[in-house]
N, C-alpha and C. Protein backbone atom coordinates (compact mmCIF):
# COMPACT_ATOMS: atom_id res chain seq x y z
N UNK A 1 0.84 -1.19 0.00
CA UNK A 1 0.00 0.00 0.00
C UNK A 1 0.88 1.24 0.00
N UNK A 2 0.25 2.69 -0.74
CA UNK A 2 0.85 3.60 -0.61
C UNK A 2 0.98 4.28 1.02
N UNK A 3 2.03 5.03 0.97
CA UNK A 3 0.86 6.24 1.99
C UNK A 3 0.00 6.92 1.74
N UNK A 4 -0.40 7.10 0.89
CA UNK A 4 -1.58 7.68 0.77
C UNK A 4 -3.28 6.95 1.44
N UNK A 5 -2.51 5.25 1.07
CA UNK A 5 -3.51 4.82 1.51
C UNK A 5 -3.32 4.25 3.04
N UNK A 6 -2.23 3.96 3.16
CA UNK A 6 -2.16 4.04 4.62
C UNK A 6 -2.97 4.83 5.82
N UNK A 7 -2.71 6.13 5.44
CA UNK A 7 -3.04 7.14 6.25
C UNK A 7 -5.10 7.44 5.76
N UNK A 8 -5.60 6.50 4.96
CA UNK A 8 -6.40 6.64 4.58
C UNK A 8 -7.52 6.03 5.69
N UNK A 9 -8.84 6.10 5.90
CA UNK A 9 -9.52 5.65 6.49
C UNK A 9 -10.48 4.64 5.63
N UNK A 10 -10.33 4.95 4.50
CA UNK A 10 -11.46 3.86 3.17
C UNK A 10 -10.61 2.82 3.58
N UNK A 11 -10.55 1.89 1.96
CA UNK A 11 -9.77 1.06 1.92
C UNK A 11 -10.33 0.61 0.12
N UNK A 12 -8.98 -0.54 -0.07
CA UNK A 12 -9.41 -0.57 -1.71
C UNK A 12 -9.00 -2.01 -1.31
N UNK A 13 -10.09 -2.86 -2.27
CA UNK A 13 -10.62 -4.49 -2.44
C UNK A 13 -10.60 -4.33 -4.00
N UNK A 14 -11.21 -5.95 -4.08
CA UNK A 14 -11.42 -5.90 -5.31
C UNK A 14 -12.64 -6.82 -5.99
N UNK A 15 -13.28 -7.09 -6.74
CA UNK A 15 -14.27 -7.46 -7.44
C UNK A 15 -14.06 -7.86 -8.84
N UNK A 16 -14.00 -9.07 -9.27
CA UNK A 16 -13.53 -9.19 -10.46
C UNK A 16 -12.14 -8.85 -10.90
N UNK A 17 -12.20 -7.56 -12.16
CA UNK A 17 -11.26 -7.21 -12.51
C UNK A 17 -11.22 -5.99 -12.22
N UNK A 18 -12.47 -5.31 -11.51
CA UNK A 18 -12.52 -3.94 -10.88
C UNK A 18 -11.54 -3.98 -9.43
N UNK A 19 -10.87 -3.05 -9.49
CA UNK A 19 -10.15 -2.23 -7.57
C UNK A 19 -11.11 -1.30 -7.27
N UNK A 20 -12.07 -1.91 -6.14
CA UNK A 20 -12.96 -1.02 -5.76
C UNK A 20 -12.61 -0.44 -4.25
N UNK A 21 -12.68 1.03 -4.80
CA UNK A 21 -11.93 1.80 -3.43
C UNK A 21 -12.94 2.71 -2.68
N UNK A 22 -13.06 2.43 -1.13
CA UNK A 22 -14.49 2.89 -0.55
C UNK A 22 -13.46 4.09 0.02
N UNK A 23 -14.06 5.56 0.01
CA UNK A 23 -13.75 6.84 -0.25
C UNK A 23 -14.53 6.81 1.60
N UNK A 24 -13.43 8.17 2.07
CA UNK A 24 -13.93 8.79 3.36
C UNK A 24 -15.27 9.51 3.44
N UNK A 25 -16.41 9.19 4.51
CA UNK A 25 -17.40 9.83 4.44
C UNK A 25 -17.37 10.68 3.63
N UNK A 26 -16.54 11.65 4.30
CA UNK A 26 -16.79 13.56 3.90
C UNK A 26 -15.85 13.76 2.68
N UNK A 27 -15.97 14.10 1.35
CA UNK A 27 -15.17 14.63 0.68
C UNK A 27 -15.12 15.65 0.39
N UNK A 28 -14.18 16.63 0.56
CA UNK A 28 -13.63 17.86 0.78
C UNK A 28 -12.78 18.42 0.15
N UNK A 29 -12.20 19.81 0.16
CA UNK A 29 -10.64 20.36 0.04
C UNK A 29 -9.80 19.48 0.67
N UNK A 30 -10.13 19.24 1.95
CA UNK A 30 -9.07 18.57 2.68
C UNK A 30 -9.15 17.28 2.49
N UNK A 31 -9.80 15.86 1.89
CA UNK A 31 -9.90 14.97 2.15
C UNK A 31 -9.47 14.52 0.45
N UNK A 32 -10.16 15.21 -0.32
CA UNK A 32 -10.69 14.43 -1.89
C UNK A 32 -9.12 14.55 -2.49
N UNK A 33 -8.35 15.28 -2.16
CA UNK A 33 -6.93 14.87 -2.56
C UNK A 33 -6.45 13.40 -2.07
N UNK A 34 -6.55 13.25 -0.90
CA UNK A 34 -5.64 11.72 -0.41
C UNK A 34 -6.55 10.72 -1.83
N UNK A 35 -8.36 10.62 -2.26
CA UNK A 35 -9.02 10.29 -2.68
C UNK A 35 -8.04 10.34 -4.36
N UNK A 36 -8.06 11.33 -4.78
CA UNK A 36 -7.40 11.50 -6.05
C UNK A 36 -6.03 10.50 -5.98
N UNK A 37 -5.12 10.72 -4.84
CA UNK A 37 -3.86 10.06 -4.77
C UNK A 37 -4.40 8.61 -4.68
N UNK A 38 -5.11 8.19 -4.30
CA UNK A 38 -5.24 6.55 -4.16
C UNK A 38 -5.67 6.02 -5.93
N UNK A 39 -6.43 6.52 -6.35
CA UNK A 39 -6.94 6.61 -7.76
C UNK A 39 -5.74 6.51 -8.65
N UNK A 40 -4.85 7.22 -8.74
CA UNK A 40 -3.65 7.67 -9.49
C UNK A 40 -2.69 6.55 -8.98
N UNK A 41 -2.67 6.39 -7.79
CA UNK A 41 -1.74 5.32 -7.48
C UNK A 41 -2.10 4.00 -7.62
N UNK A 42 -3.46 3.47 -7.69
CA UNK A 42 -3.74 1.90 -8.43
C UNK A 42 -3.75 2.13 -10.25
N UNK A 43 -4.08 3.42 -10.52
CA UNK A 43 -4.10 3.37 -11.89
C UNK A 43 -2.12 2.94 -12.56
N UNK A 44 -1.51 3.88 -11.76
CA UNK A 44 0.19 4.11 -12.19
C UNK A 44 0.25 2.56 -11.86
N UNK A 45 -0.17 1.94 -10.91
CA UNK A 45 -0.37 0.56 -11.04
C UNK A 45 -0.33 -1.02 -12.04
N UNK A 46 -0.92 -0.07 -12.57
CA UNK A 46 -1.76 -1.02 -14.02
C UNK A 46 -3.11 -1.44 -13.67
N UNK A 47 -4.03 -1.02 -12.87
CA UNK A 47 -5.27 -1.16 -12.71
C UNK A 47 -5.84 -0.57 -13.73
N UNK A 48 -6.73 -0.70 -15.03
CA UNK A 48 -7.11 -0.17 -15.48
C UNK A 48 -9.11 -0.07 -15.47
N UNK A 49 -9.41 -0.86 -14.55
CA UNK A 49 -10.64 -0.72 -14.27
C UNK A 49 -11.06 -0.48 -12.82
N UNK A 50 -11.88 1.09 -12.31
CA UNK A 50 -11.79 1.31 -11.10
C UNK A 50 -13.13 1.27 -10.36
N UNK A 51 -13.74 0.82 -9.68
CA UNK A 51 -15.02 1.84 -9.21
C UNK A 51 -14.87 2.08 -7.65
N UNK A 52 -15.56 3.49 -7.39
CA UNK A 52 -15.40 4.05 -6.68
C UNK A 52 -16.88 4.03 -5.59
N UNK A 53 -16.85 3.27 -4.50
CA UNK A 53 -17.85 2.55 -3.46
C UNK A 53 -18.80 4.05 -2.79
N UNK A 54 -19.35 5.14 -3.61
CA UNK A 54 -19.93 6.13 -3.03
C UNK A 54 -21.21 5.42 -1.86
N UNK A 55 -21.22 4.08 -1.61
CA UNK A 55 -22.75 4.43 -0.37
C UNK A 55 -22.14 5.24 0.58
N UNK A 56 -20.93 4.87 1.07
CA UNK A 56 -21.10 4.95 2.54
C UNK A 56 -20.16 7.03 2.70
N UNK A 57 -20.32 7.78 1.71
CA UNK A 57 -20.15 8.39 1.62
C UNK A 57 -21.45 9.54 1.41
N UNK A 58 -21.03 10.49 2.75
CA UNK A 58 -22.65 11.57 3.22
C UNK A 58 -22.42 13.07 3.25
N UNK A 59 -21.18 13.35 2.31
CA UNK A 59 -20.99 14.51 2.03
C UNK A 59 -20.09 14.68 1.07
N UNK A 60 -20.55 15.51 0.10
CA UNK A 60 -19.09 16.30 -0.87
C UNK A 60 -19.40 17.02 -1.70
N UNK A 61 -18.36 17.36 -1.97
CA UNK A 61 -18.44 18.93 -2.73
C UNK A 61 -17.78 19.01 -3.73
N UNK A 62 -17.45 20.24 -5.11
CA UNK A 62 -17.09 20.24 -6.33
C UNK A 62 -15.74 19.49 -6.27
N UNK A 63 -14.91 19.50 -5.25
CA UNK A 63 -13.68 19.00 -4.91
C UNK A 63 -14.15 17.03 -5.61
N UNK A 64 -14.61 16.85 -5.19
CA UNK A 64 -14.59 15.35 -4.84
C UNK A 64 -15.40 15.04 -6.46
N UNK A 65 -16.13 16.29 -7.11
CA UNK A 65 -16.68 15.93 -8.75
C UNK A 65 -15.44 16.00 -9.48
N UNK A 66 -14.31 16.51 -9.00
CA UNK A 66 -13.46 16.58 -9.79
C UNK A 66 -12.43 15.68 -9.58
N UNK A 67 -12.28 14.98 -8.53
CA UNK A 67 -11.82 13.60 -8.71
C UNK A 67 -12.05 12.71 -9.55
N UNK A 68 -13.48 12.51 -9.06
CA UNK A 68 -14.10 11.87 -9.90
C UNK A 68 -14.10 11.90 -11.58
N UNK A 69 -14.03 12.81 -12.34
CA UNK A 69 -13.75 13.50 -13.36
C UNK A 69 -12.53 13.09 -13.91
N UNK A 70 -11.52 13.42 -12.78
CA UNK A 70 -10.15 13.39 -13.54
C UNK A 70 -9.88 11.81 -13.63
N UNK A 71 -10.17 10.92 -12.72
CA UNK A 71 -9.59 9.82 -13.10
C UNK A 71 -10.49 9.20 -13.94
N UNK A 72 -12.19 9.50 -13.94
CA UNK A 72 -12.25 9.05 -15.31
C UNK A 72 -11.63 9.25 -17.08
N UNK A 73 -11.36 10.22 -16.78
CA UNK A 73 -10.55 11.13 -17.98
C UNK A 73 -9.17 10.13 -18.59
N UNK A 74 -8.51 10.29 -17.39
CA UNK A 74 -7.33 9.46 -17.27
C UNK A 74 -7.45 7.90 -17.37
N UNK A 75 -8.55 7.34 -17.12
CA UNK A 75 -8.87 5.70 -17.24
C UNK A 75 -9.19 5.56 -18.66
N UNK A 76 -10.14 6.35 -18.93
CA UNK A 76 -10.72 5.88 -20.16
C UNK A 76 -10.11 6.64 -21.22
N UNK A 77 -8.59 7.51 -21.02
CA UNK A 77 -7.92 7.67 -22.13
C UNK A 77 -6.86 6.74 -22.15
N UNK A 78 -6.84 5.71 -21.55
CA UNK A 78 -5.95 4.42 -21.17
C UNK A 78 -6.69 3.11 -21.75
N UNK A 79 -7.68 2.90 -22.11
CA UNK A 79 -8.86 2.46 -22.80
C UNK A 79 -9.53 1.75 -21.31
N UNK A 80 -9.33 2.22 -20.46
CA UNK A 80 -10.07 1.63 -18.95
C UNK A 80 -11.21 2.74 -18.30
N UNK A 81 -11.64 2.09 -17.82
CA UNK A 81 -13.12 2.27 -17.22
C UNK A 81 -12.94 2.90 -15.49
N UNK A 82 -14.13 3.75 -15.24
CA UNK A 82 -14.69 4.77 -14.30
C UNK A 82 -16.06 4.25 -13.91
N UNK A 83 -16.00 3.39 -12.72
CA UNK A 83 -17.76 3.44 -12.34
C UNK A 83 -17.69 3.89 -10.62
N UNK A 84 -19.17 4.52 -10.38
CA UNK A 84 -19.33 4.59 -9.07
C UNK A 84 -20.16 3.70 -8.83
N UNK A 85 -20.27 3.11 -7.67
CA UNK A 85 -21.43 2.29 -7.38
C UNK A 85 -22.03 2.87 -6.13
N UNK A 86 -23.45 3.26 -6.59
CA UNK A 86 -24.21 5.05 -6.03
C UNK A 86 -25.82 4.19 -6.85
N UNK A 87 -26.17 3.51 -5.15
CA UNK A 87 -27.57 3.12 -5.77
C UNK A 87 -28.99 4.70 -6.44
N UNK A 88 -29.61 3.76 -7.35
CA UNK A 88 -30.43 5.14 -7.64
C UNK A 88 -31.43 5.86 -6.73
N UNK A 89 -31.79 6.68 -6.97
CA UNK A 89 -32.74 7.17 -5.59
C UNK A 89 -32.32 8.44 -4.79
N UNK A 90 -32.14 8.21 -3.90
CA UNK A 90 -31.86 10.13 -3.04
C UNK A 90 -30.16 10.06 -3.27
N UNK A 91 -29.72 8.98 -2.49
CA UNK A 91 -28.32 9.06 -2.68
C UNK A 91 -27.96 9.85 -4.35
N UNK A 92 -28.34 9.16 -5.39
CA UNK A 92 -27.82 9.74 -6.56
C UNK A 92 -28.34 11.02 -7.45
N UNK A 93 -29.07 11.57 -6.45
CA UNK A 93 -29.75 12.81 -6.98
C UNK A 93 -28.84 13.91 -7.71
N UNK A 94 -28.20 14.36 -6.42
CA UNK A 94 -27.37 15.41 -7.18
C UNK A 94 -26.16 15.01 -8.52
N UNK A 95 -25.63 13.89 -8.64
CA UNK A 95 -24.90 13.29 -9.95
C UNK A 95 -26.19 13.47 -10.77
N UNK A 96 -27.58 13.14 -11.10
CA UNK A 96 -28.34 13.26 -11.99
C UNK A 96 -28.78 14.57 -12.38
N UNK A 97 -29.02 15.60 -11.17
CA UNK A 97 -29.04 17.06 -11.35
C UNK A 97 -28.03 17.56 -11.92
N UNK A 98 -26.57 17.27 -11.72
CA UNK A 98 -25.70 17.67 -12.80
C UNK A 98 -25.04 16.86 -13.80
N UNK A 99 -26.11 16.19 -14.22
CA UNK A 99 -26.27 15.50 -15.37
C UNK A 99 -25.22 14.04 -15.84
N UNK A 100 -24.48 14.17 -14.49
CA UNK A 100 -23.34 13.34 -14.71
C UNK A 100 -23.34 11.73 -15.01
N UNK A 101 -24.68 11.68 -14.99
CA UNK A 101 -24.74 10.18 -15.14
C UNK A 101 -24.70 9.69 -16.66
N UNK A 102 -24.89 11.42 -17.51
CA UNK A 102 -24.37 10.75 -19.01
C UNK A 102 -23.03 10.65 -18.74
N UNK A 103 -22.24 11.32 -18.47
CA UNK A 103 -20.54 11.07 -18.18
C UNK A 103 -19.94 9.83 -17.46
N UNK A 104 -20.16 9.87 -16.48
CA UNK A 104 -20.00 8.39 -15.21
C UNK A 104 -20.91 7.30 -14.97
N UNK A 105 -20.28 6.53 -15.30
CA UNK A 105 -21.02 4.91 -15.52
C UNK A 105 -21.17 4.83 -13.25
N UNK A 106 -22.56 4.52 -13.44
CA UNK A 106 -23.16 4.14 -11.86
C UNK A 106 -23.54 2.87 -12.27
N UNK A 107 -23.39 2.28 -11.17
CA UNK A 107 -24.28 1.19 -10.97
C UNK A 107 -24.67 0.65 -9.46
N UNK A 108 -25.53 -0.32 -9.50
CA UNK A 108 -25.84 0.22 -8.40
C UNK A 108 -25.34 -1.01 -6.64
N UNK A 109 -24.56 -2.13 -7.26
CA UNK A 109 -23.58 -2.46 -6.13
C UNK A 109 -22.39 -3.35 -7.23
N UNK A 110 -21.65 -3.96 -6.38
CA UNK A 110 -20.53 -4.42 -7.10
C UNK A 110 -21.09 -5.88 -7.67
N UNK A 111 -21.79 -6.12 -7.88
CA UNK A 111 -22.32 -6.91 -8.27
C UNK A 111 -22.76 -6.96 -9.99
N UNK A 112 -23.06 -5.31 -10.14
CA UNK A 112 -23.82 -4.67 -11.41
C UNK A 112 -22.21 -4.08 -12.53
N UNK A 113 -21.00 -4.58 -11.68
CA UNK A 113 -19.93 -4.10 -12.07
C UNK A 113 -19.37 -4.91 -13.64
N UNK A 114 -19.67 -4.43 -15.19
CA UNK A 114 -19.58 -4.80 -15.84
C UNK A 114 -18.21 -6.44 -15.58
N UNK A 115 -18.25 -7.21 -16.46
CA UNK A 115 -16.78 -8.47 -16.21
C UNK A 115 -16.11 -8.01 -16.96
């Protein structure tokens, strides 16, 4: 493990051929960086398929859309894949209010995680 993830409170498993990495409650200025560094560091990896475990996560802000963002950017210009797994319903409201669900593949547990 990095430090990054060391010092992390999530943790990253895996599912298939997905590294699914469960993100700190709160994502923040202060938090959604360590979040970005764990991302970047299974990708520099050779992970090329990621999803990112949003249930147990109950706050965040533009910081943490742009995580999200960049390592899809970066996966799928690698020909690899970006999913959150963010059941539908209240939890995924605001990703649908800003429309992001044409951009970011959701689904809705690791189960629904393409093979």
């Amino acid at each position: 493990m990095t430090a990054a993830e060391d010092a992390w409170d999530g943790g990253v498993g895996r599912h298939g051929p997905w590294a699914v990495v469960v993100p700190e409650p709160e994502l923040d200025p202060s938090t959604a960086p360590t979040l970005r560094k764990v991302l970047d560091d299974l990708h520099d990896r050779g992970e090329d398929h990621i999803a990112v475990d949003w249930r147990p996560v109950s706050f965040f802000d533009s910081s943490a859309i742009g995580v999200l963002m960049g390592a899809h950017k970066r996966l799928r210009g690698d020909g690899g894949a970006l999913a959150v797994i963010c059941p539908a319903g209240q939890e995924r409201r605001l990703f649908d209010l800003m429309a992001l669900d044409k951009v970011l593949m959701f689904v809705e547990n690791e189960e629904s995680l393409p093979a």
